[in-house]
PDB file of N, CA and C in Angstrom:
ATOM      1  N   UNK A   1     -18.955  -6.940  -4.782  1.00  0.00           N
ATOM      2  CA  UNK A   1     -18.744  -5.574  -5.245  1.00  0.00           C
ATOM      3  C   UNK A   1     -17.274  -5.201  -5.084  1.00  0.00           C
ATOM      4  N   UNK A   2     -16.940  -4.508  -6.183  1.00  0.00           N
ATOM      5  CA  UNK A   2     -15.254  -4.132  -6.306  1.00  0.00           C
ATOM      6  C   UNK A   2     -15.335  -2.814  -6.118  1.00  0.00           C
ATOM      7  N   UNK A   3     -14.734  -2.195  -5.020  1.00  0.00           N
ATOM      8  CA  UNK A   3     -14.678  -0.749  -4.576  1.00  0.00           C
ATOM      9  C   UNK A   3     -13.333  -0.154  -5.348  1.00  0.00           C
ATOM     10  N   UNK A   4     -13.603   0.868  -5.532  1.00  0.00           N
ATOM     11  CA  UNK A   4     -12.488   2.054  -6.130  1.00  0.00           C
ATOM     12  C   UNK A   4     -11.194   2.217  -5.307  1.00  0.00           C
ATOM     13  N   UNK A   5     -10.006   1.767  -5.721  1.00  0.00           N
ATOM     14  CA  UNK A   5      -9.066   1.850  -5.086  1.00  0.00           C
ATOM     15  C   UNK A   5      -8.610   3.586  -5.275  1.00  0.00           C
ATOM     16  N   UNK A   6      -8.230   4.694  -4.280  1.00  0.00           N
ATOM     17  CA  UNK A   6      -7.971   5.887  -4.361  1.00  0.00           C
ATOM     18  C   UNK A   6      -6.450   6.105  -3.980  1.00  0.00           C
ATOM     19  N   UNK A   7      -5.906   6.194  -4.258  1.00  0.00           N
ATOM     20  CA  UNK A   7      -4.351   6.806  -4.003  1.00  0.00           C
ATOM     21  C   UNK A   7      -4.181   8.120  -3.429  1.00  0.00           C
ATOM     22  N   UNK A   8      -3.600   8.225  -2.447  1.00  0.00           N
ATOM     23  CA  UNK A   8      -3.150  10.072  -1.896  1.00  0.00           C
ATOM     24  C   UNK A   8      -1.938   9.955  -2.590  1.00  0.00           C
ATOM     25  N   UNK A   9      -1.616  11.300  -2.549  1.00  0.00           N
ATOM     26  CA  UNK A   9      -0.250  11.688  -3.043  1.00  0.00           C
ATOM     27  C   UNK A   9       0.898  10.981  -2.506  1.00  0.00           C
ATOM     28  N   UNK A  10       0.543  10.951  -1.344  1.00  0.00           N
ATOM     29  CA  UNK A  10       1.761  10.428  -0.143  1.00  0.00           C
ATOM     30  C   UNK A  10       2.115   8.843  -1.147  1.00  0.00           C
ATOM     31  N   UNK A  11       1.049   8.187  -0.563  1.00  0.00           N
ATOM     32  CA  UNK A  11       0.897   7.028  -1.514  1.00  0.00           C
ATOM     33  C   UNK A  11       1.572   6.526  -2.343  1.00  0.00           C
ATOM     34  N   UNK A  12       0.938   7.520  -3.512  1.00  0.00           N
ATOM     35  CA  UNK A  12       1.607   7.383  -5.390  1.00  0.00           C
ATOM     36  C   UNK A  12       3.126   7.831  -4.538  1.00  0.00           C
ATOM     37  N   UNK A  13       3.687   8.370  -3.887  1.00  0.00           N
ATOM     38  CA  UNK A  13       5.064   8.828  -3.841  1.00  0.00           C
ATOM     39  C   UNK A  13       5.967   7.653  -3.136  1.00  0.00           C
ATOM     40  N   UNK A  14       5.452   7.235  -2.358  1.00  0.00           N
ATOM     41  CA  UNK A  14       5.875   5.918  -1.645  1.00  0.00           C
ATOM     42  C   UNK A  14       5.851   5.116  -2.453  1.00  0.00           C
ATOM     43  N   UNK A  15       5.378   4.889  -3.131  1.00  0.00           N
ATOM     44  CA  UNK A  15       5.477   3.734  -4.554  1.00  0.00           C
ATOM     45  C   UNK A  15       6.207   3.875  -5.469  1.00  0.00           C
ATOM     46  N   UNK A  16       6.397   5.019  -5.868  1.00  0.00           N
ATOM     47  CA  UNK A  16       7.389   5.736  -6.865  1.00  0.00           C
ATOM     48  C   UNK A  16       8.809   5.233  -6.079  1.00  0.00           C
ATOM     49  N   UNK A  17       9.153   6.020  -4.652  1.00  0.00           N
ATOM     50  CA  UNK A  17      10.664   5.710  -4.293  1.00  0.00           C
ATOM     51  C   UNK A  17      10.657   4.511  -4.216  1.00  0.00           C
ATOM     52  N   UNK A  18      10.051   3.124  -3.703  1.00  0.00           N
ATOM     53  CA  UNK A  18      10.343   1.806  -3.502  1.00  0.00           C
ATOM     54  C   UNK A  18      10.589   1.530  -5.046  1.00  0.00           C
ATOM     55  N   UNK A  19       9.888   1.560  -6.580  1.00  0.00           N
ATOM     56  CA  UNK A  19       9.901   1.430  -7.659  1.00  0.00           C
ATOM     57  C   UNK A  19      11.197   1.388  -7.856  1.00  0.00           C
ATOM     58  N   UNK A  20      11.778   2.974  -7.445  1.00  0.00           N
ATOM     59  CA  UNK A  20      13.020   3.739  -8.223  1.00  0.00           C
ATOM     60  C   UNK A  20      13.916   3.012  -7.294  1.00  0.00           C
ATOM     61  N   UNK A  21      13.933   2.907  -6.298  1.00  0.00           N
ATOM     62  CA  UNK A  21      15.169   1.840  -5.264  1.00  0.00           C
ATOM     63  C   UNK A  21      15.202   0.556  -5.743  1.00  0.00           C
ATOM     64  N   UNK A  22      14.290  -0.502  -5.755  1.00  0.00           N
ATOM     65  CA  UNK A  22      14.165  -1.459  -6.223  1.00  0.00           C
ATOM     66  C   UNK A  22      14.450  -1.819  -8.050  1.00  0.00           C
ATOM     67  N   UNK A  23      14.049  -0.675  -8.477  1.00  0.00           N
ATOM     68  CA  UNK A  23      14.628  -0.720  -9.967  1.00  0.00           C
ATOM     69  C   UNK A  23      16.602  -0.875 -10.145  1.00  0.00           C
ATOM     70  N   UNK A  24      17.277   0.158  -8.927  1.00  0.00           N
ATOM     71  CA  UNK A  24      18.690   0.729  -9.231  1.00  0.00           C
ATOM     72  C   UNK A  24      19.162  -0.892  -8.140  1.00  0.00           C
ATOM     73  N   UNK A  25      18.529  -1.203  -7.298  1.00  0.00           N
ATOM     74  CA  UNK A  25      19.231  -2.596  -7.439  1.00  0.00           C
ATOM     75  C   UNK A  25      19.413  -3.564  -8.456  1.00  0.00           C
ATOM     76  N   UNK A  26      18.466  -3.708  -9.171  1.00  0.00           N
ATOM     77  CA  UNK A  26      18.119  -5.022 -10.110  1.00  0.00           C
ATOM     78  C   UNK A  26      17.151  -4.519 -10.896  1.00  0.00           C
ATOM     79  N   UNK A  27      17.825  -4.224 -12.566  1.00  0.00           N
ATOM     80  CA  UNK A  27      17.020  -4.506 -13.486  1.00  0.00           C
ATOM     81  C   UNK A  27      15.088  -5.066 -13.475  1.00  0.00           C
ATOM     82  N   UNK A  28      14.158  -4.925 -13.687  1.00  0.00           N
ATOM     83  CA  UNK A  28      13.333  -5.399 -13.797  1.00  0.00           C
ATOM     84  C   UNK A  28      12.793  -5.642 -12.264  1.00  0.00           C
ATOM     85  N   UNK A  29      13.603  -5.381 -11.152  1.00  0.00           N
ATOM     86  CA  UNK A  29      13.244  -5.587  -9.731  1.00  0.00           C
ATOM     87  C   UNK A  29      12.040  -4.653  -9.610  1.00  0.00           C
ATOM     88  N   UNK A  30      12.179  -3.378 -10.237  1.00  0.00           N
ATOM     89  CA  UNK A  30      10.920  -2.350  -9.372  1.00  0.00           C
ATOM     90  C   UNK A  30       9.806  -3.239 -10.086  1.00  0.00           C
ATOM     91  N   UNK A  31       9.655  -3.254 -11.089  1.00  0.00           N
ATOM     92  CA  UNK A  31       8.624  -4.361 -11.889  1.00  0.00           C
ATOM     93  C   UNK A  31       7.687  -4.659 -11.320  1.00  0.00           C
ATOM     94  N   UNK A  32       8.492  -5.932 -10.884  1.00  0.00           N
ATOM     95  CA  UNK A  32       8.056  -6.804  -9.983  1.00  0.00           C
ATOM     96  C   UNK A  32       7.391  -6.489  -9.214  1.00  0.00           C
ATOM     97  N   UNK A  33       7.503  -5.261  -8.071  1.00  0.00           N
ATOM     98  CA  UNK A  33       7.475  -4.462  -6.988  1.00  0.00           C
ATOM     99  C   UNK A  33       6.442  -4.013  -7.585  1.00  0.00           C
ATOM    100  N   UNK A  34       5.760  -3.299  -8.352  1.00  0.00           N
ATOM    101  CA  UNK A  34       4.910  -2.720  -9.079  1.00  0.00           C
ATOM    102  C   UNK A  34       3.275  -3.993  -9.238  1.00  0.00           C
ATOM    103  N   UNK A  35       3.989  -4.816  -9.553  1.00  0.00           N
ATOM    104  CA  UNK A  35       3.263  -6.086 -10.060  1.00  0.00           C
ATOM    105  C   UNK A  35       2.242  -6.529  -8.520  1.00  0.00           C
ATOM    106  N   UNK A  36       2.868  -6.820  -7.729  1.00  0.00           N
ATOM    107  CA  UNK A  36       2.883  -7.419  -6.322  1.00  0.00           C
ATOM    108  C   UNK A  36       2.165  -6.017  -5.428  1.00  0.00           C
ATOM    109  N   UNK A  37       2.143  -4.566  -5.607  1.00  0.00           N
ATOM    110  CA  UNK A  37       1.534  -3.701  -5.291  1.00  0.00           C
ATOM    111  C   UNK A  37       0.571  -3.514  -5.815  1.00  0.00           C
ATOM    112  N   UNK A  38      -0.044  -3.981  -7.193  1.00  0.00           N
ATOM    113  CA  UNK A  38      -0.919  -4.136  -8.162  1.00  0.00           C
ATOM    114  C   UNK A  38      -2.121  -4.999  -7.355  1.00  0.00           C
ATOM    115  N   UNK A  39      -1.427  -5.812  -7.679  1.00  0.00           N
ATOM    116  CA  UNK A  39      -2.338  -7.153  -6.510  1.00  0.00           C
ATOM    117  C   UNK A  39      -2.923  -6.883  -5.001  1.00  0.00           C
ATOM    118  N   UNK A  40      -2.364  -6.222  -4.396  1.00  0.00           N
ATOM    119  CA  UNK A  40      -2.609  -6.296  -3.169  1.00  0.00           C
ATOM    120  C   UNK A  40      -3.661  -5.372  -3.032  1.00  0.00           C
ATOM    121  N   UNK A  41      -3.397  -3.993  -3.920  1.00  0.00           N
ATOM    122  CA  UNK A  41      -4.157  -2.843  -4.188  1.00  0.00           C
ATOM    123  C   UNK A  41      -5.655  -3.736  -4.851  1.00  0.00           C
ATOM    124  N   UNK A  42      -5.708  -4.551  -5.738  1.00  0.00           N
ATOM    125  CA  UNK A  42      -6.863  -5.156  -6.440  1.00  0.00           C
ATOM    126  C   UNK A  42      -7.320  -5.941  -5.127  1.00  0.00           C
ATOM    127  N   UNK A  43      -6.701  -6.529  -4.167  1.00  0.00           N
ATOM    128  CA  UNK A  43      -7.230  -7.548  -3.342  1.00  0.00           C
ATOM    129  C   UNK A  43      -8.045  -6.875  -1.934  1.00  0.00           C
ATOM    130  N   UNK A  44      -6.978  -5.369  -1.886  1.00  0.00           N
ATOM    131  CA  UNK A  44      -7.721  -4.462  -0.859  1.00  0.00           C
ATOM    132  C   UNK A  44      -9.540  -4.034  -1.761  1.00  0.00           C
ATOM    133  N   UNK A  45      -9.225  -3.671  -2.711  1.00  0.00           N
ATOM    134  CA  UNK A  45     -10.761  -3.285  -3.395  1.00  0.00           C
ATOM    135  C   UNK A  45     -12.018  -4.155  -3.597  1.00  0.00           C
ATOM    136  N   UNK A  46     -11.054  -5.261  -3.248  1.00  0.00           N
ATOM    137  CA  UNK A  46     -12.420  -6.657  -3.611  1.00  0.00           C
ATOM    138  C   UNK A  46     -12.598  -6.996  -2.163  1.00  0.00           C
ATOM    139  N   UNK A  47     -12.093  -6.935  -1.115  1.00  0.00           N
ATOM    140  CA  UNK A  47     -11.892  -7.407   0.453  1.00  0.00           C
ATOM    141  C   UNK A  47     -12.033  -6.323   1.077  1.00  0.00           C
ATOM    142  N   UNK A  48     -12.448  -5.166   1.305  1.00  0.00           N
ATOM    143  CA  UNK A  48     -11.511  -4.159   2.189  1.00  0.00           C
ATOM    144  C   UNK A  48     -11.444  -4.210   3.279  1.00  0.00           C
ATOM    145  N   UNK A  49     -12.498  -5.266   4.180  1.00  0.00           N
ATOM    146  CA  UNK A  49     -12.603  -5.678   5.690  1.00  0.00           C
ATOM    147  C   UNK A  49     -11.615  -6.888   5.582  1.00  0.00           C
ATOM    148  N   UNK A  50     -10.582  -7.223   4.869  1.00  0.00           N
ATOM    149  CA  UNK A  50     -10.140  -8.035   5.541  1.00  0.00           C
ATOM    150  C   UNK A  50      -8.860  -8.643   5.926  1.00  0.00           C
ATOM    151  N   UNK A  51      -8.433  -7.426   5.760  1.00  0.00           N
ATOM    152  CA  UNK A  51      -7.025  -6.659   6.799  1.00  0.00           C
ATOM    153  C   UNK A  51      -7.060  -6.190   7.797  1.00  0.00           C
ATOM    154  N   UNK A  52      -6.311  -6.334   8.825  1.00  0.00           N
ATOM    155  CA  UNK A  52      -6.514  -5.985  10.164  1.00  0.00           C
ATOM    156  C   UNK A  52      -6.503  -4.246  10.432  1.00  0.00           C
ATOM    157  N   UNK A  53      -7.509  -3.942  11.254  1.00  0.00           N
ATOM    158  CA  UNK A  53      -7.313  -2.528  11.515  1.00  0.00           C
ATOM    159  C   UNK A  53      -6.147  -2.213  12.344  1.00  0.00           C
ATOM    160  N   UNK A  54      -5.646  -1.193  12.108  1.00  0.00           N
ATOM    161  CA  UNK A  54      -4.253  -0.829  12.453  1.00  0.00           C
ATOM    162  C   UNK A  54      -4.706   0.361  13.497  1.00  0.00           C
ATOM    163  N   UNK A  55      -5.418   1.423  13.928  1.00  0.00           N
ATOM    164  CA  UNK A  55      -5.539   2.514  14.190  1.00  0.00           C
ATOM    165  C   UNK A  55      -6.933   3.472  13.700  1.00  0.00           C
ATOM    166  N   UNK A  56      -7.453   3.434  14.689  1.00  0.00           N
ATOM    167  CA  UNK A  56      -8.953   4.611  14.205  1.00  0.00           C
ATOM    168  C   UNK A  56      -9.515   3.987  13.122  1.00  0.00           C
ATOM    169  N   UNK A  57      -9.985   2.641  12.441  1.00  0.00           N
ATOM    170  CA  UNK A  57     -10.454   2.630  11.497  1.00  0.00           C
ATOM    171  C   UNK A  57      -9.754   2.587   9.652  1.00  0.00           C
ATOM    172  N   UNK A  58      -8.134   2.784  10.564  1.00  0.00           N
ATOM    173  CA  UNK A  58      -7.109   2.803   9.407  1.00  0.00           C
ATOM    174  C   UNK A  58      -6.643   1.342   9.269  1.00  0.00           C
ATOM    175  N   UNK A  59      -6.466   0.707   8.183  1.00  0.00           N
ATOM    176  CA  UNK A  59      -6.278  -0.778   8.365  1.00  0.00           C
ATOM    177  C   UNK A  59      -4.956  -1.348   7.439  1.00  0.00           C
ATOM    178  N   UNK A  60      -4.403  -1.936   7.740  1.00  0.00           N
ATOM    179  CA  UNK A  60      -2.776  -2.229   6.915  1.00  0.00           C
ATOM    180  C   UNK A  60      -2.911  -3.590   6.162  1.00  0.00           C
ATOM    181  N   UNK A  61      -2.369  -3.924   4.745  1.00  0.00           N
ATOM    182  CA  UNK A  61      -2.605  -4.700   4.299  1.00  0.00           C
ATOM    183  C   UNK A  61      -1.014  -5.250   3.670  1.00  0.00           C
ATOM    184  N   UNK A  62      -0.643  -6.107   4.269  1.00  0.00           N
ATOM    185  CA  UNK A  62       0.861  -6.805   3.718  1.00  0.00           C
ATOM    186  C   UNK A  62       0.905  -7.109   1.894  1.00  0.00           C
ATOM    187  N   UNK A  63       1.884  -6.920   1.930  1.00  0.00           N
ATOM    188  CA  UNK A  63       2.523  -7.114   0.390  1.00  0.00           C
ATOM    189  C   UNK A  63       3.355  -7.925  -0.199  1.00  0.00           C
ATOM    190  N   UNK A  64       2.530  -8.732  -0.950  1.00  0.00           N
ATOM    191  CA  UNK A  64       3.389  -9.916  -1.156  1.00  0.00           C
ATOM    192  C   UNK A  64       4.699 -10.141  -2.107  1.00  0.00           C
ATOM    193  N   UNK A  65       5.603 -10.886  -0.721  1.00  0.00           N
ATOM    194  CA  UNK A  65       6.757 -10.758  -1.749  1.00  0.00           C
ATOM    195  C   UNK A  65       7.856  -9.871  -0.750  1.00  0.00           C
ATOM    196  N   UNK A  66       7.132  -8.370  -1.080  1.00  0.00           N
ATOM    197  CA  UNK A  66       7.857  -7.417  -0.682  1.00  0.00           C
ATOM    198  C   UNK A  66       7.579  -7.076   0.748  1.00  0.00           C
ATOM    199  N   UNK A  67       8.929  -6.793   1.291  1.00  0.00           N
ATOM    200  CA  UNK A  67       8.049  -5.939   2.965  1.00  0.00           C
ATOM    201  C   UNK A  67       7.652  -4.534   2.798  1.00  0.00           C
ATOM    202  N   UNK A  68       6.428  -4.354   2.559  1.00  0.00           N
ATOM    203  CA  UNK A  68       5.739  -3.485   2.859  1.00  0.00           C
ATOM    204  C   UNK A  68       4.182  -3.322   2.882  1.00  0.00           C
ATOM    205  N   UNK A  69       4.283  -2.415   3.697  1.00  0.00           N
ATOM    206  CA  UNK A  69       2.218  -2.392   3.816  1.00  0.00           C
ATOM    207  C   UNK A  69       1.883  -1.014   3.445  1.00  0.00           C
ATOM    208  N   UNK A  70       0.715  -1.635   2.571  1.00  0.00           N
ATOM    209  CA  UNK A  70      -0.256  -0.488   2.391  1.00  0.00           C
ATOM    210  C   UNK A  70      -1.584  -0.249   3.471  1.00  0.00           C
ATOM    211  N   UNK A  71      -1.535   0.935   3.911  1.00  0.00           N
ATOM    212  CA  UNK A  71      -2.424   1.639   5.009  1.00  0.00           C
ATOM    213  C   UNK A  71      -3.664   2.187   4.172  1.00  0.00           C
ATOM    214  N   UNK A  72      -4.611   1.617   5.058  1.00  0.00           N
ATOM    215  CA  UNK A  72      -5.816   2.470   3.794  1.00  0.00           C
ATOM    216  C   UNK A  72      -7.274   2.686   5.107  1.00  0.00           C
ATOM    217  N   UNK A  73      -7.851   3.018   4.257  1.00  0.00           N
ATOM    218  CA  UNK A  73      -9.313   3.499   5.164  1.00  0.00           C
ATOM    219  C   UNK A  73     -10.355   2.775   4.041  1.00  0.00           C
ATOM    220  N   UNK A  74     -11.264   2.019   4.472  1.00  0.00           N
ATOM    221  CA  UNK A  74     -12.139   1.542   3.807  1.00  0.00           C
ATOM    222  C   UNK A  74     -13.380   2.407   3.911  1.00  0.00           C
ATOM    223  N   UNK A  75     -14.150   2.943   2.972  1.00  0.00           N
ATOM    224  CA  UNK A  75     -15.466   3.992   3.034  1.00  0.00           C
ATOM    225  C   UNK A  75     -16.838   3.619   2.046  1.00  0.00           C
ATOM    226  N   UNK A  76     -17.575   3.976   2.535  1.00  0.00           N
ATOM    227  CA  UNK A  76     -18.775   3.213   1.810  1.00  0.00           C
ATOM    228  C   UNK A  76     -18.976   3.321   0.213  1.00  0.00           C
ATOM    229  N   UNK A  77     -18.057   3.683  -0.378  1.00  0.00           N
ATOM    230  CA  UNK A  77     -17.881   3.674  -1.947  1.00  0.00           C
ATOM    231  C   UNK A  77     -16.648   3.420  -2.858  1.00  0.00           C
ATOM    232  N   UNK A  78     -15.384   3.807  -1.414  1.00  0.00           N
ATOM    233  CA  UNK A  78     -13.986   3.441  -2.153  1.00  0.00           C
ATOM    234  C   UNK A  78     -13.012   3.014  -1.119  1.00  0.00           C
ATOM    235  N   UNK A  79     -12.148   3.092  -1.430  1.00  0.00           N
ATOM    236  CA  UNK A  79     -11.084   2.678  -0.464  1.00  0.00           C
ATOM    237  C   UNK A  79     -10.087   3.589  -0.924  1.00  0.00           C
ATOM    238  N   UNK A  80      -9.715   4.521   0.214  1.00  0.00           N
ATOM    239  CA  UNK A  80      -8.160   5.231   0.126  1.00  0.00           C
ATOM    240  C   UNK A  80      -7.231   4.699   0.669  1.00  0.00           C
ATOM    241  N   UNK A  81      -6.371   4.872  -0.532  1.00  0.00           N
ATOM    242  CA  UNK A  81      -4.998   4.284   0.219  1.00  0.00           C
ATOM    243  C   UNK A  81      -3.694   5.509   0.905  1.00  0.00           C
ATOM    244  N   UNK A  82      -3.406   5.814   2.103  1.00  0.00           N
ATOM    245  CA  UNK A  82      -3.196   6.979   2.683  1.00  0.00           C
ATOM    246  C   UNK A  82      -1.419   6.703   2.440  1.00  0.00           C
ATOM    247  N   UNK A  83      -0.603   5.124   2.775  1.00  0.00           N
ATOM    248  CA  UNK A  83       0.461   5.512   2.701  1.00  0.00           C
ATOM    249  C   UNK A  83       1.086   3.900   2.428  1.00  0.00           C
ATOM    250  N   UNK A  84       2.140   3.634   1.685  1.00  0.00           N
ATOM    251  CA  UNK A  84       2.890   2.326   1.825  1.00  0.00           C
ATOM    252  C   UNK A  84       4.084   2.457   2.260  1.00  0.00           C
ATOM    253  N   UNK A  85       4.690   1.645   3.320  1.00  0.00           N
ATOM    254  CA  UNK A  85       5.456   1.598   3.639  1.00  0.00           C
ATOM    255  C   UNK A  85       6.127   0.252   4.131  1.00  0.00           C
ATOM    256  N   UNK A  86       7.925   1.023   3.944  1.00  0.00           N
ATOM    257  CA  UNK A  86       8.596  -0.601   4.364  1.00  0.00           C
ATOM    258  C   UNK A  86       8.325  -1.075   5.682  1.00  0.00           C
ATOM    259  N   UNK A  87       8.048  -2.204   5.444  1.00  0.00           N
ATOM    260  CA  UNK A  87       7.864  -2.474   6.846  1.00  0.00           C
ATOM    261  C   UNK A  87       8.884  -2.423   8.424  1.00  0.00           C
ATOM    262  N   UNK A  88      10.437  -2.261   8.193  1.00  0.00           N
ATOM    263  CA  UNK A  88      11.142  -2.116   9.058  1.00  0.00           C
ATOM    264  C   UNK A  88      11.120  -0.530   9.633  1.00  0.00           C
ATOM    265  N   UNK A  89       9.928   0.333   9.316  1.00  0.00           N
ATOM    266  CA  UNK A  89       9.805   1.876   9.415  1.00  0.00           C
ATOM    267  C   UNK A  89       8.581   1.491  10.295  1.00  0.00           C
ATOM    268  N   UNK A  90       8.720   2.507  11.471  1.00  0.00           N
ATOM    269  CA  UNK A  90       8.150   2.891  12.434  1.00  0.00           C
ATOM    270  C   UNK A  90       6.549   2.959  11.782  1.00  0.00           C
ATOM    271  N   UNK A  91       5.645   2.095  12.258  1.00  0.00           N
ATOM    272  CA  UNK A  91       4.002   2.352  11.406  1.00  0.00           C
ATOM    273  C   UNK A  91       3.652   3.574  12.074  1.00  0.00           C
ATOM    274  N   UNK A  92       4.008   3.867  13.170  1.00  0.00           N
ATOM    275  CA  UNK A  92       3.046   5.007  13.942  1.00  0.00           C
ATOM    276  C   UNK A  92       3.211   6.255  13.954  1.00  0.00           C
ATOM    277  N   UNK A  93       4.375   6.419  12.862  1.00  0.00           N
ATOM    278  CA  UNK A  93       4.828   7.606  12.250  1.00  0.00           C
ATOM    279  C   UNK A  93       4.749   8.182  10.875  1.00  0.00           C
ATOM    280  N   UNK A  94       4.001   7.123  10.262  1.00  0.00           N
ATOM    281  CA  UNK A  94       3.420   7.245   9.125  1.00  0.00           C
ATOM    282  C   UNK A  94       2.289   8.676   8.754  1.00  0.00           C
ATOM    283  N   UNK A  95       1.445   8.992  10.488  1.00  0.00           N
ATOM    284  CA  UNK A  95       0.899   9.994   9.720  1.00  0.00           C
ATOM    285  C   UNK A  95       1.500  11.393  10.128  1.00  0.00           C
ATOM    286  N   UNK A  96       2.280  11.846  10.190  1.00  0.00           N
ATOM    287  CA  UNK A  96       2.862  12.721  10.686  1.00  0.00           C
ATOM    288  C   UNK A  96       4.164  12.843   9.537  1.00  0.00           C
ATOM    289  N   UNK A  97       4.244  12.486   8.219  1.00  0.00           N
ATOM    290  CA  UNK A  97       5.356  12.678   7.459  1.00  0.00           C
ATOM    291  C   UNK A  97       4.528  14.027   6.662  1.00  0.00           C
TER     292      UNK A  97
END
């Protein structure tokens, strides 16, 4: 069973600035970045147990390629994804932005 991947705002916005940074380095770079967040997001919806829990039931899933993780909560019909972030950023401050 393939669960519903859900995006928070926070989320879609964290994806947007890595996009728009990664785009103004290199042509076709956010792309990529896009591509590789694509995947991981499809791999959290088909798996969602099988990323390590990070906190209360909140669980982080690495991104390939790129350093960053997507934080999500797995629930008996979908999966939210609460926040992505680079990985050299403090995880435990993630919910408090």
């Amino acid at each position: 069973m393939t669960y519903a991947v859900i995006l928070r705002p926070r989320a879609e916005d964290d994806i947007r600035s890595a996009f728009e940074w990664y785009e103004s380095q290199q042509p076709a770079l956010g792309e990529d970045f896009l591509v590789h967040i694509r995947g991981t997001l499809e791999h959290i919806g088909e798996f969602p147990d099988a990323s390590p829990l990070f906190y209360k039931g909140v669980r982080r899933a690495l991104v390939t390629k790129f350093p960053y993780l997507a934080f999500y909560v797995a629930e008996p019909t979908r999966v939210v994804v609460l926040a992505v972030l680079h990985t050299s950023r403090n995880p435990a401050a993630w919910p408090r932005r």
